[in-house]
N, C-alpha and C. Protein backbone atom coordinates (compact mmCIF):
# COMPACT_ATOMS: atom_id res chain seq x y z
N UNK A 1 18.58 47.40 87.46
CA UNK A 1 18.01 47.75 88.77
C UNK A 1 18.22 49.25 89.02
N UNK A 2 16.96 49.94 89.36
CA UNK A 2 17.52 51.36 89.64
C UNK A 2 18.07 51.69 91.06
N UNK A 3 18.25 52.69 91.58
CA UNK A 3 18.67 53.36 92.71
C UNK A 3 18.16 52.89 93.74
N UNK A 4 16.67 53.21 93.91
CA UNK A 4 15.74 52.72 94.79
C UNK A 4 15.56 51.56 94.87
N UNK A 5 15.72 50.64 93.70
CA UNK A 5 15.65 49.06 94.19
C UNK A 5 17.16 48.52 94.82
N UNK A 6 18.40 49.41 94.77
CA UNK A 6 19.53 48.31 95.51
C UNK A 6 19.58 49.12 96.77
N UNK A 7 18.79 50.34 96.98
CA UNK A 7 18.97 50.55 98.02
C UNK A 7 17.93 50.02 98.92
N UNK A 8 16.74 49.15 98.70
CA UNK A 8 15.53 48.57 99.42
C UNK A 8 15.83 47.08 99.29
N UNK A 9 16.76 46.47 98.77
CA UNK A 9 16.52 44.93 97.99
C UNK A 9 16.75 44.66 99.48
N UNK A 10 17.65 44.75 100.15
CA UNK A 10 17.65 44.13 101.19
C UNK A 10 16.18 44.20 102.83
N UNK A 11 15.62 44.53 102.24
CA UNK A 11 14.72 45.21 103.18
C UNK A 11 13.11 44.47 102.29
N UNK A 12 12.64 43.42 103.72
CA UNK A 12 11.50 42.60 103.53
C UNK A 12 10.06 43.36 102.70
N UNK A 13 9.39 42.43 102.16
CA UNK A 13 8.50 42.88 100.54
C UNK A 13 7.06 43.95 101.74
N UNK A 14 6.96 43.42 102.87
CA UNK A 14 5.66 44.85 103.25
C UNK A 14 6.43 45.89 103.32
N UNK A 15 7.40 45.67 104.10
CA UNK A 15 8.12 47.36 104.36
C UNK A 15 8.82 47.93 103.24
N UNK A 16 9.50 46.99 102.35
CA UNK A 16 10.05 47.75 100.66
C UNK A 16 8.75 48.29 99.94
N UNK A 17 7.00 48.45 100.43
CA UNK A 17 6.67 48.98 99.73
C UNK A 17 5.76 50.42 100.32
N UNK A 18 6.10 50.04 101.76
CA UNK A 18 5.79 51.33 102.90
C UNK A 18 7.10 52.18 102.17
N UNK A 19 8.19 52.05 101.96
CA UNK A 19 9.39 52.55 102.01
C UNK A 19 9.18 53.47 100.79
N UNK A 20 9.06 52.63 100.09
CA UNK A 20 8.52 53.17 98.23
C UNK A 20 7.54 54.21 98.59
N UNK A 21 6.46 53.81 99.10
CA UNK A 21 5.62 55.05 99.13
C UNK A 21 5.93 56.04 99.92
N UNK A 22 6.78 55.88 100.97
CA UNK A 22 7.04 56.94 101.40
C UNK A 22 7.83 57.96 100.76
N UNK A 23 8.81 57.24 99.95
CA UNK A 23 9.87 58.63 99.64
C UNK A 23 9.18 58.84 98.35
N UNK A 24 8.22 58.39 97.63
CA UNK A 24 7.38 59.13 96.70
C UNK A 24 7.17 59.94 97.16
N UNK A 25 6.17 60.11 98.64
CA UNK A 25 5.56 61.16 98.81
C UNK A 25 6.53 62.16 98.53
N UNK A 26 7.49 61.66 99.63
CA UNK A 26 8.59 62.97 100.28
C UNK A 26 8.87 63.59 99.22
N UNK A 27 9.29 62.95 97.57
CA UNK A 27 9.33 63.93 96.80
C UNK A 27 8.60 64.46 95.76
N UNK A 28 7.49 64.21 95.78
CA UNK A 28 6.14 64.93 95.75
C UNK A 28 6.47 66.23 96.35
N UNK A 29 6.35 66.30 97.64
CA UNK A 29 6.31 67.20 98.40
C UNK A 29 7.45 68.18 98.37
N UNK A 30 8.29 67.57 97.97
CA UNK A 30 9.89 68.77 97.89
C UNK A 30 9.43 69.43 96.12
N UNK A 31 9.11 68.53 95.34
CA UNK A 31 8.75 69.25 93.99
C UNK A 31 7.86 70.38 94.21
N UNK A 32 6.60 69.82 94.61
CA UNK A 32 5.54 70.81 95.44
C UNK A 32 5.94 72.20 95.92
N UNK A 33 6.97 72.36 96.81
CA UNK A 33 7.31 72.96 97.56
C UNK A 33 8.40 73.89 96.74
N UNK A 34 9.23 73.05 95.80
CA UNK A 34 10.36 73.79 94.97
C UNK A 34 9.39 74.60 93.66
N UNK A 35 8.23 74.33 93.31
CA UNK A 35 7.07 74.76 92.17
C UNK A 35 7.00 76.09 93.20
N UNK A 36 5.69 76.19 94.65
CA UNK A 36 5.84 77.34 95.15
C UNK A 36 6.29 78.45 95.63
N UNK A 37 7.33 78.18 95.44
CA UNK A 37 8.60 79.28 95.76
C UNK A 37 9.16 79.55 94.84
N UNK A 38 9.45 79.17 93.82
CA UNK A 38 10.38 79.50 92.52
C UNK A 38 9.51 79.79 91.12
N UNK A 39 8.23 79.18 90.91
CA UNK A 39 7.35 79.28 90.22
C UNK A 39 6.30 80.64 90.13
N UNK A 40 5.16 79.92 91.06
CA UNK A 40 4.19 80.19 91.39
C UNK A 40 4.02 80.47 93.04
N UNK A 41 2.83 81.35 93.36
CA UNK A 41 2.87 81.30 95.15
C UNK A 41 1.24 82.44 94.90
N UNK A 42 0.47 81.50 96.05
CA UNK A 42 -0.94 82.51 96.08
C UNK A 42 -0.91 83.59 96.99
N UNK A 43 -1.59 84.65 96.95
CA UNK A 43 -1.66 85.76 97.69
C UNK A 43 -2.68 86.18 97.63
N UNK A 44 -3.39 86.67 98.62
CA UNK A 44 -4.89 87.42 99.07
C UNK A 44 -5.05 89.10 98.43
N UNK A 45 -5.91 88.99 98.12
CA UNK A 45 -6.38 90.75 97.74
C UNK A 45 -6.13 91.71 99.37
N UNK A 46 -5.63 92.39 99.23
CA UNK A 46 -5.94 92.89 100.69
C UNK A 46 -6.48 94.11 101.08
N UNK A 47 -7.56 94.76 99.59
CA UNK A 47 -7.71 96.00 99.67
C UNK A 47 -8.77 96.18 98.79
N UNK A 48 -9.67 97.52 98.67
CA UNK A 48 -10.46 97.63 97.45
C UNK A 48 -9.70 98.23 96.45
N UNK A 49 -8.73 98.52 96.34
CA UNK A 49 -7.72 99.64 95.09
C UNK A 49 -7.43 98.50 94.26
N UNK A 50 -8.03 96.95 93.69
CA UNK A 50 -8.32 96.55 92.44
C UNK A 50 -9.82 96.02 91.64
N UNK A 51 -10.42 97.06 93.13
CA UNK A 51 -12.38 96.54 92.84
C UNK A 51 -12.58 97.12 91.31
N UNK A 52 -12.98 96.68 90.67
CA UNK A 52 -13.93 95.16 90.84
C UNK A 52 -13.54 94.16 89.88
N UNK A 53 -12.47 94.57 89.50
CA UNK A 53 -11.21 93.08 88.91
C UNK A 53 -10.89 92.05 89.84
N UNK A 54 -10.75 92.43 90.97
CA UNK A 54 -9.70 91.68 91.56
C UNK A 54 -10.98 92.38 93.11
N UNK A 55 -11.32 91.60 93.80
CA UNK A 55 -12.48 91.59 95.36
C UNK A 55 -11.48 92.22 96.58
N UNK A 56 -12.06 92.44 97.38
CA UNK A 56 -11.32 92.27 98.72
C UNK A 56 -12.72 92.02 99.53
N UNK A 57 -12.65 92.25 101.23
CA UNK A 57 -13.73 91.49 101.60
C UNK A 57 -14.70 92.48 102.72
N UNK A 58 -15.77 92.68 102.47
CA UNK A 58 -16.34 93.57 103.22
C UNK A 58 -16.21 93.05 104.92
N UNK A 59 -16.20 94.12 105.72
CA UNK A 59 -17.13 95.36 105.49
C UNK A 59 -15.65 96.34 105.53
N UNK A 60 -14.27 96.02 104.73
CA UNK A 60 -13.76 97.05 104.55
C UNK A 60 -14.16 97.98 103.52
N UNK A 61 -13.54 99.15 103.63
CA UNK A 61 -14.37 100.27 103.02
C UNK A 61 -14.10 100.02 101.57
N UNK A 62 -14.82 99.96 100.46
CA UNK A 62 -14.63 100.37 99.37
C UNK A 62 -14.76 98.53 98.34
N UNK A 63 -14.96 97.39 99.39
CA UNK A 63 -14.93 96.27 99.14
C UNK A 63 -16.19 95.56 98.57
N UNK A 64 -16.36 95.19 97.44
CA UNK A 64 -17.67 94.07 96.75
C UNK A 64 -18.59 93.31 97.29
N UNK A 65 -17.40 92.30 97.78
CA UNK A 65 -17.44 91.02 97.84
C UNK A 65 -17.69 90.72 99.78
N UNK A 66 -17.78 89.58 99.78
CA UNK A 66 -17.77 88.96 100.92
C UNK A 66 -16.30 88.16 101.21
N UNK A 67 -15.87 88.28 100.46
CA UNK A 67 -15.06 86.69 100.62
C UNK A 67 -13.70 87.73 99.84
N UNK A 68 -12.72 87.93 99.55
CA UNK A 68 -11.60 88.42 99.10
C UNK A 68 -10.72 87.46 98.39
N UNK A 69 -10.31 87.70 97.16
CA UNK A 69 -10.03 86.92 95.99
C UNK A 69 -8.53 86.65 96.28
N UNK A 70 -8.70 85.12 96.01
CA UNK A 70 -7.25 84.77 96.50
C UNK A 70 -6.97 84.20 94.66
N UNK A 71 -4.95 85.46 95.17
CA UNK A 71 -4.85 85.30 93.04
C UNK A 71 -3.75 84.54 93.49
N UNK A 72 -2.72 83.81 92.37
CA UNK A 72 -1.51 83.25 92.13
C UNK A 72 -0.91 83.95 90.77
N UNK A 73 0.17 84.12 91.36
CA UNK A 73 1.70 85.16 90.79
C UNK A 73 2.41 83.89 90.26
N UNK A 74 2.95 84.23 88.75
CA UNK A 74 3.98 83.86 88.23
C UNK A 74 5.27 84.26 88.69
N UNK A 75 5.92 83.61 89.67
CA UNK A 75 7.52 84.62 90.21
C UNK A 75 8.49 84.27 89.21
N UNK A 76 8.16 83.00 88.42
CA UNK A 76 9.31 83.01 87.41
C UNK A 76 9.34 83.85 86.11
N UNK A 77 8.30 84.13 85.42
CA UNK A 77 8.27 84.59 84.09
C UNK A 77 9.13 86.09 84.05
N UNK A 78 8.93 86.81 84.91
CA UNK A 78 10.30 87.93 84.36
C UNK A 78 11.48 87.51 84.90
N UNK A 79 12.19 86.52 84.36
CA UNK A 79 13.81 86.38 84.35
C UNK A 79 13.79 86.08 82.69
N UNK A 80 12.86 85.91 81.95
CA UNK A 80 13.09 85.59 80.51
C UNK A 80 12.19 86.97 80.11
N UNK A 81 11.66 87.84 80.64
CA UNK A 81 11.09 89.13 79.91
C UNK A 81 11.16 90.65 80.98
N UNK A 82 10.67 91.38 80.00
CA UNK A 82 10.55 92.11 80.73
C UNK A 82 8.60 92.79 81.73
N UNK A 83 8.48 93.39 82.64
CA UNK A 83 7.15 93.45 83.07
C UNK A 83 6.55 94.14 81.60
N UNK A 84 5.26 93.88 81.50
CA UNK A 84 4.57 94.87 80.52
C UNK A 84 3.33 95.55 81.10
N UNK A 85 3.26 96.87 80.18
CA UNK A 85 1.97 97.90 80.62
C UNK A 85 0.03 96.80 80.82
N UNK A 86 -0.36 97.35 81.70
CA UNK A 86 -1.77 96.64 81.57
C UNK A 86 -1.55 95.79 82.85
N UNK A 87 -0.30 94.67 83.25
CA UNK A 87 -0.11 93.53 83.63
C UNK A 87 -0.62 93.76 85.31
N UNK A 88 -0.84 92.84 86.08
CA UNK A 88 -1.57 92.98 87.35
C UNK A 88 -0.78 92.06 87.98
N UNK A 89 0.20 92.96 88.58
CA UNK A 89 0.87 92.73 89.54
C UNK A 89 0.97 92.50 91.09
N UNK A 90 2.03 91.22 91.77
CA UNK A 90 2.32 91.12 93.07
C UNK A 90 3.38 91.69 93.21
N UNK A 91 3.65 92.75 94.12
CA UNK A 91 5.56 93.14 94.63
C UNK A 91 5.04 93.78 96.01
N UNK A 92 6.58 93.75 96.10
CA UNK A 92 6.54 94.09 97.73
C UNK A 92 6.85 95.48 97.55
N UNK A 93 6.06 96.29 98.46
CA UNK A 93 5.48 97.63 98.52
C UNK A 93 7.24 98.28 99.05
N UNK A 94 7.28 99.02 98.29
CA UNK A 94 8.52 100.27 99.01
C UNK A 94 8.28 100.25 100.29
N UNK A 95 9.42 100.95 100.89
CA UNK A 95 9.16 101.22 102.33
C UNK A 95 8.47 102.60 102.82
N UNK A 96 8.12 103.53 101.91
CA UNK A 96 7.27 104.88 101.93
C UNK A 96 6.21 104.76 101.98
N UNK A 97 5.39 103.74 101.19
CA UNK A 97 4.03 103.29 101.57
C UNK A 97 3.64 103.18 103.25
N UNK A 98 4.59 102.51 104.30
CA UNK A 98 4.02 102.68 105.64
C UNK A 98 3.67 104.06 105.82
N UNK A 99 4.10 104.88 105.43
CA UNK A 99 3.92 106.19 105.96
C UNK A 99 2.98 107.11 105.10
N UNK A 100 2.75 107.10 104.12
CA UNK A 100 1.65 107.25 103.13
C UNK A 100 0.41 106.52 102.95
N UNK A 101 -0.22 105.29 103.12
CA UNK A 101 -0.47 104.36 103.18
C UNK A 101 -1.34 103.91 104.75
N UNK A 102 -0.19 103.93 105.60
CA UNK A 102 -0.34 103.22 106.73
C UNK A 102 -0.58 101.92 106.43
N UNK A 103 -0.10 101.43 105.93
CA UNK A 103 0.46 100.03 105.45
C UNK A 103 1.27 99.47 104.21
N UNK A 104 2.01 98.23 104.60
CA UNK A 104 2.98 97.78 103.90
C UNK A 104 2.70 96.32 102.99
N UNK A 105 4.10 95.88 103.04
CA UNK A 105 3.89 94.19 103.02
C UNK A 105 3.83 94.32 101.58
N UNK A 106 3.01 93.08 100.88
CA UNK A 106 2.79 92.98 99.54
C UNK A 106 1.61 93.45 98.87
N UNK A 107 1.51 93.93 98.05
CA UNK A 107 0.75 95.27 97.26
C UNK A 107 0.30 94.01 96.21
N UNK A 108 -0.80 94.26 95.47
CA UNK A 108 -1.39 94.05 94.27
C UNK A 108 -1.82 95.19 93.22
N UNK A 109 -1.31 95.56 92.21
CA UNK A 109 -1.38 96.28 91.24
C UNK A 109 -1.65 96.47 89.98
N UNK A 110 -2.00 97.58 88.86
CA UNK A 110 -1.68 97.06 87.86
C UNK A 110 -0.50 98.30 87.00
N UNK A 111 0.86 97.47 86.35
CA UNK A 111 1.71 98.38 86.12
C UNK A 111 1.32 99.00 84.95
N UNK A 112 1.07 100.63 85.06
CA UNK A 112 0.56 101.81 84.40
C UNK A 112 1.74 102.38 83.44
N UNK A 113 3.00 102.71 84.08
CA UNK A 113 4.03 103.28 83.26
C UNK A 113 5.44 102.59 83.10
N UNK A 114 5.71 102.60 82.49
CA UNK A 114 7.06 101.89 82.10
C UNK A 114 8.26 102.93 82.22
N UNK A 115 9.71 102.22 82.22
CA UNK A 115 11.06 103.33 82.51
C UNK A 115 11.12 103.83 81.44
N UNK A 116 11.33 105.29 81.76
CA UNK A 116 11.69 106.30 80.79
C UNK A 116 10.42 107.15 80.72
N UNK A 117 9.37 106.56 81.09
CA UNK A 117 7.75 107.21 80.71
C UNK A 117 7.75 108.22 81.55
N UNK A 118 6.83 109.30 80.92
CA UNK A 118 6.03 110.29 81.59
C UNK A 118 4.80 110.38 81.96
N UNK A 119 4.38 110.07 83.20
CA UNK A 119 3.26 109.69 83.34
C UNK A 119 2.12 110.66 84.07
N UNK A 120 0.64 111.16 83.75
CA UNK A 120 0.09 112.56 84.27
C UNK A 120 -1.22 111.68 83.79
N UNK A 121 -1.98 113.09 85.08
CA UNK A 121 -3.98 112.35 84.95
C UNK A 121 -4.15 114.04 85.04
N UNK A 122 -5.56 113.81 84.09
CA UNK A 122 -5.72 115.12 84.28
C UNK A 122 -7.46 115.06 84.65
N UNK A 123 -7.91 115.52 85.40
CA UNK A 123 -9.25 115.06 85.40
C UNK A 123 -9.65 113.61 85.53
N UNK A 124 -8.65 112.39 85.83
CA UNK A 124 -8.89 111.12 87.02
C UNK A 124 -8.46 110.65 85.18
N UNK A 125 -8.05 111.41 84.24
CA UNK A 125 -8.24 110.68 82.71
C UNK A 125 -6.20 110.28 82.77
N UNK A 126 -5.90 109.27 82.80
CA UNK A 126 -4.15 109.05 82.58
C UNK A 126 -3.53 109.36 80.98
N UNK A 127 -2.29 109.59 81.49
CA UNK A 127 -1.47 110.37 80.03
C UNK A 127 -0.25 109.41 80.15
N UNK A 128 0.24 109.21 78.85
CA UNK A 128 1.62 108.58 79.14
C UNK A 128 1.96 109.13 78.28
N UNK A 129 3.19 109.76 78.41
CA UNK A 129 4.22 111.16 78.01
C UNK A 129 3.33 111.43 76.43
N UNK A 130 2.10 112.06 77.24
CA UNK A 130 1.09 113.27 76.64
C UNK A 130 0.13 112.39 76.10
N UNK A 131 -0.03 111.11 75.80
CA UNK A 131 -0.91 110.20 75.11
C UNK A 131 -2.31 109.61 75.96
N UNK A 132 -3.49 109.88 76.09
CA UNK A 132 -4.41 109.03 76.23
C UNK A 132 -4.49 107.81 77.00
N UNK A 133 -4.29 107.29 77.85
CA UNK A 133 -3.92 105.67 78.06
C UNK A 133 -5.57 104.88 77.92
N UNK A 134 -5.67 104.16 77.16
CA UNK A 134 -7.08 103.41 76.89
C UNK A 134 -7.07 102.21 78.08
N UNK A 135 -8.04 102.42 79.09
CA UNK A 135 -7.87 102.11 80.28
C UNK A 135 -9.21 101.16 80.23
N UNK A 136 -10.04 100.21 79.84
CA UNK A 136 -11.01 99.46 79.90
C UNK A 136 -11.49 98.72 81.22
N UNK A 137 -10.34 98.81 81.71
CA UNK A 137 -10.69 98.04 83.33
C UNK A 137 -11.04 99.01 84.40
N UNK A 138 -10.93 100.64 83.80
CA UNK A 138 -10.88 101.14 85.22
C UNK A 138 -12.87 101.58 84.90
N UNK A 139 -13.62 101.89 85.65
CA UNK A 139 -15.04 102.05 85.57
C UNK A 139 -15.23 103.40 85.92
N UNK A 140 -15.73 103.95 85.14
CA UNK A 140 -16.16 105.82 85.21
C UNK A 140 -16.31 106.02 86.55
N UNK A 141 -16.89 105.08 87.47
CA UNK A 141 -17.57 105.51 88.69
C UNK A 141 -16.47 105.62 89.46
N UNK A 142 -15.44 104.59 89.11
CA UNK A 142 -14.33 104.36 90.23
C UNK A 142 -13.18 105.41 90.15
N UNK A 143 -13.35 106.28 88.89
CA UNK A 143 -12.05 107.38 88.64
C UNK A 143 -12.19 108.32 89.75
N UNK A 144 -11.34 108.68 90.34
CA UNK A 144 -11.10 110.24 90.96
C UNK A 144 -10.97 111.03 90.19
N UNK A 145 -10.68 112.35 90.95
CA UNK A 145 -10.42 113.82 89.93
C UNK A 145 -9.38 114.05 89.62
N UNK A 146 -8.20 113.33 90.06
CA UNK A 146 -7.20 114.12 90.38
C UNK A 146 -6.35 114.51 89.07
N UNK A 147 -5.61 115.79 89.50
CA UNK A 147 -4.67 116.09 88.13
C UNK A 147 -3.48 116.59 88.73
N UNK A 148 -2.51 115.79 88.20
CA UNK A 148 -0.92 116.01 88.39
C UNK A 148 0.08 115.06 87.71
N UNK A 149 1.25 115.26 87.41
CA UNK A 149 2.27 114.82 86.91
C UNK A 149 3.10 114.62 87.80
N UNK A 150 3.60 112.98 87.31
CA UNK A 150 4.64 112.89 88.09
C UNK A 150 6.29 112.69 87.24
N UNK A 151 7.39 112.46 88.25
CA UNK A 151 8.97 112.92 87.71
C UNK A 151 8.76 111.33 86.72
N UNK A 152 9.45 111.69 85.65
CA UNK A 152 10.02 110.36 84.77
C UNK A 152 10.17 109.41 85.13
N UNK A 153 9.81 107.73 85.09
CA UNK A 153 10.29 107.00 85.68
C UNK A 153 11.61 106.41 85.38
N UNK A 154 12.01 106.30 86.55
CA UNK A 154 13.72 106.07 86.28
C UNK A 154 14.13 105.09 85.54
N UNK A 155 15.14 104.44 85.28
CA UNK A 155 15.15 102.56 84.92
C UNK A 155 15.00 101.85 85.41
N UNK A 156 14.15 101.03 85.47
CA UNK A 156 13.98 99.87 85.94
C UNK A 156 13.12 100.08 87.24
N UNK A 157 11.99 101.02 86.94
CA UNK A 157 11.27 101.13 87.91
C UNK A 157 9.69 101.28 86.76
N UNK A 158 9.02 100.77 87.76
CA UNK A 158 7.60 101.09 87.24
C UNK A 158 6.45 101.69 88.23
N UNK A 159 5.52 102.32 87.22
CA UNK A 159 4.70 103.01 88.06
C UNK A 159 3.29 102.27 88.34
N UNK A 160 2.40 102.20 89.40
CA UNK A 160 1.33 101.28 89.85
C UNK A 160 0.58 102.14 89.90
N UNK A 161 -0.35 101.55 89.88
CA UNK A 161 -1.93 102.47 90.06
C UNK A 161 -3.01 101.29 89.91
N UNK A 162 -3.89 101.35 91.31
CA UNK A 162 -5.39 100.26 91.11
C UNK A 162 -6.09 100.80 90.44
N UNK A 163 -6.69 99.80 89.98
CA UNK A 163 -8.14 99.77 89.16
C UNK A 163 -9.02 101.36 89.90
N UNK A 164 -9.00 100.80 91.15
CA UNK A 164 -10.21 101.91 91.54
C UNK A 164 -9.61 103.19 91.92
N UNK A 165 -9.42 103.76 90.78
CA UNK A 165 -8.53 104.94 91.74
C UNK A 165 -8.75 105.76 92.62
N UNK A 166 -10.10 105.92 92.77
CA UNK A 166 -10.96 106.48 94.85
C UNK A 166 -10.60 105.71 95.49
N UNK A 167 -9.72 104.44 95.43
CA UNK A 167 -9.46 103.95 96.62
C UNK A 167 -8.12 103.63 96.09
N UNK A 168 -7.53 104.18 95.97
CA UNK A 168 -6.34 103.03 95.61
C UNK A 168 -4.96 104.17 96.44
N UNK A 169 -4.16 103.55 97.37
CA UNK A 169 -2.99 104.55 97.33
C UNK A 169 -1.80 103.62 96.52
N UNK A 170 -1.36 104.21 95.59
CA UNK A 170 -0.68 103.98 94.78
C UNK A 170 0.73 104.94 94.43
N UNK A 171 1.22 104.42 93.04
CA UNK A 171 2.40 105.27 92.93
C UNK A 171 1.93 106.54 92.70
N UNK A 172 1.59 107.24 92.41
CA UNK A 172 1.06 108.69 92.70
C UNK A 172 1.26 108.98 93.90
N UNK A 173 0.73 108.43 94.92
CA UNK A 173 1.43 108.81 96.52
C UNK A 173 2.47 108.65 96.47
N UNK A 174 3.59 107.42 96.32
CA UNK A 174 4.76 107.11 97.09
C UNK A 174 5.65 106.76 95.74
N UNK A 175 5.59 106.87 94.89
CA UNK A 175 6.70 106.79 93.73
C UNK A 175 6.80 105.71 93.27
N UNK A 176 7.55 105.38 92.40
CA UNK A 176 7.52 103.91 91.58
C UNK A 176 8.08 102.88 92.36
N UNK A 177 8.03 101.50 91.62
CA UNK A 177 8.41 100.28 91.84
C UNK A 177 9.41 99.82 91.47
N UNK A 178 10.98 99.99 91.80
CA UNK A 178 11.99 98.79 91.29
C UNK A 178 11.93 97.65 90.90
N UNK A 179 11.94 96.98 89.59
CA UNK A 179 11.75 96.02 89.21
C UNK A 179 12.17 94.67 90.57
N UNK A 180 13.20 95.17 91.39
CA UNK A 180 13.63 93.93 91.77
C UNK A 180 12.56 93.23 93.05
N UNK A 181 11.97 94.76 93.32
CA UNK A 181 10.54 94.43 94.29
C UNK A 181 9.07 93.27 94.00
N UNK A 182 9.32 93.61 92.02
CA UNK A 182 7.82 93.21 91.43
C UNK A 182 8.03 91.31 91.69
N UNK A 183 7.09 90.60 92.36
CA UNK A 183 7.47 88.96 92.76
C UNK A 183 6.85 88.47 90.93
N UNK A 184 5.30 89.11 90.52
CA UNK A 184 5.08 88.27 89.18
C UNK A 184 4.37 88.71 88.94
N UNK A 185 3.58 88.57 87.82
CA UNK A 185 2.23 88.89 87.41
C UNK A 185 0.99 87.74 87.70
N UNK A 186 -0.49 88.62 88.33
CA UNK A 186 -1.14 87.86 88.49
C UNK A 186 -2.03 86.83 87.32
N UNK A 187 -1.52 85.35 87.56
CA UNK A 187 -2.45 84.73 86.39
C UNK A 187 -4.12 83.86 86.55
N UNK A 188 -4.01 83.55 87.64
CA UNK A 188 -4.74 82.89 88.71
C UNK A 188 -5.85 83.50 89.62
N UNK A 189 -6.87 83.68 89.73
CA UNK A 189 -7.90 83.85 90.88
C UNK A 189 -8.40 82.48 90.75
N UNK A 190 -7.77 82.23 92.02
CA UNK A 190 -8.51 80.20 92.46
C UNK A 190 -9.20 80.46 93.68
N UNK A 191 -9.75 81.22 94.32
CA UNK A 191 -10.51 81.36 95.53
C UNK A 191 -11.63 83.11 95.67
N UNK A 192 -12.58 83.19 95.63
CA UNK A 192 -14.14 81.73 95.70
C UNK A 192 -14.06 80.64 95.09
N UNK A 193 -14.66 80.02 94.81
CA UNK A 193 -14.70 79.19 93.41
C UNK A 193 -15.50 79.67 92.17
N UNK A 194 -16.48 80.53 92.50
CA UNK A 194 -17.23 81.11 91.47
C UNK A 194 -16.44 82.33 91.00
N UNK A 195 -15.49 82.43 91.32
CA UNK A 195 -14.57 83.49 90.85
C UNK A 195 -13.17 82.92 89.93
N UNK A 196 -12.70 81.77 89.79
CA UNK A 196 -11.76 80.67 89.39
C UNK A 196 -12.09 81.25 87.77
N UNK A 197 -10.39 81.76 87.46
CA UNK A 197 -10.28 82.11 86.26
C UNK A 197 -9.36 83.31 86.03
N UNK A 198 -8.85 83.88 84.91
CA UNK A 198 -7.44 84.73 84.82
C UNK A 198 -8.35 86.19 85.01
N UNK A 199 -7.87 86.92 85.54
CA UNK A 199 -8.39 88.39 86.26
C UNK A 199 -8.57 89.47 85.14
């Protein structure tokens, strides 16, 4: 007899099976709940600085779409690795972004430089300590001009930069990302539905 049957035996055959289904649900719902928080967790685009990878929703400026792409973050996978270059990230924005920015909260990205890197654009074209970066996602139209270098990144910090870099305020404005900020990498766009699929 398991658990659940000596703790119901005494308790009549309609309600021992209201009872049953209920604490199925209940832990359904605590698994559910222990998956979104420790796992996985969805988050909204909230900007055009990953057009046209990743939507946000008109009529903000610089936005595709109608509808703004709702992605899901792996929060578990960096405790067994480390972040890697390319990857399209959720973290919670430094606190310098309010003031650079004029807004905060959680950022969507994709991480550009790694610790120890030197990272510079020269003509909207990116360098990583003096190298080329082969950038396929970003679109000629969407580069800016800009040219400058920024300080080394420290340990355990990484540097961000959107897709669109005319719109994107990024680490170039406000400095890198402490790993302990980054929540996961995005694997998931599940909202439109005609958009359902890895970014």
């Amino acid at each position: 007899m398991n658990p659940l049957d000596r703790l119901t035996s005494r308790v009549s055959e309609p309600w021992r099976s209201v009872l049953d289904w209920t604490l199925s649900i209940l832990v359904a719902v605590v698994i559910v709940l222990a998956v979104k928080v420790e796992v996985a967790n969805p988050y909204r685009v909230p900007s055009a600085s990953m057009e046209p990878t990743l939507h946000c929703a008109r009529p903000a400026a610089g936005c595709q779409s109608g509808h703004s792409d709702r992605v899901v973050a792996n929060r578990f996978i960096y405790r067994f690795r480390d972040p890697e270059r390319g990857e399209i990230v959720v973290f919670d924005a430094p606190a310098k972004t309010r003031s650079v920015c004029n807004e905060g909260g959680t950022f969507v990205k994709r991480i550009i430089g790694l610790p120890g890197e030197l990272v510079s654009e020269r003509s909207g074209v990116v360098y990583i300590d003096g190298r080329k970066l082969d950038e396929p996602y970003v679109e000629p139209a969407l580069r800016d001009e800009r040219t400058g270098q920024w300080p080394r990144i420290p340990p355990g910090h990484y540097f961000m930069m959107g897709d669109n870099r005319s719109h994107s305020c990024d680490s170039r404005s406000w400095g890198t990302v402490p790993r302990e900020n980054l929540i996961g990498p995005v694997v998931l766009t599940y909202w439109p539905l005609d958009r359902i699929g890895s970014p």
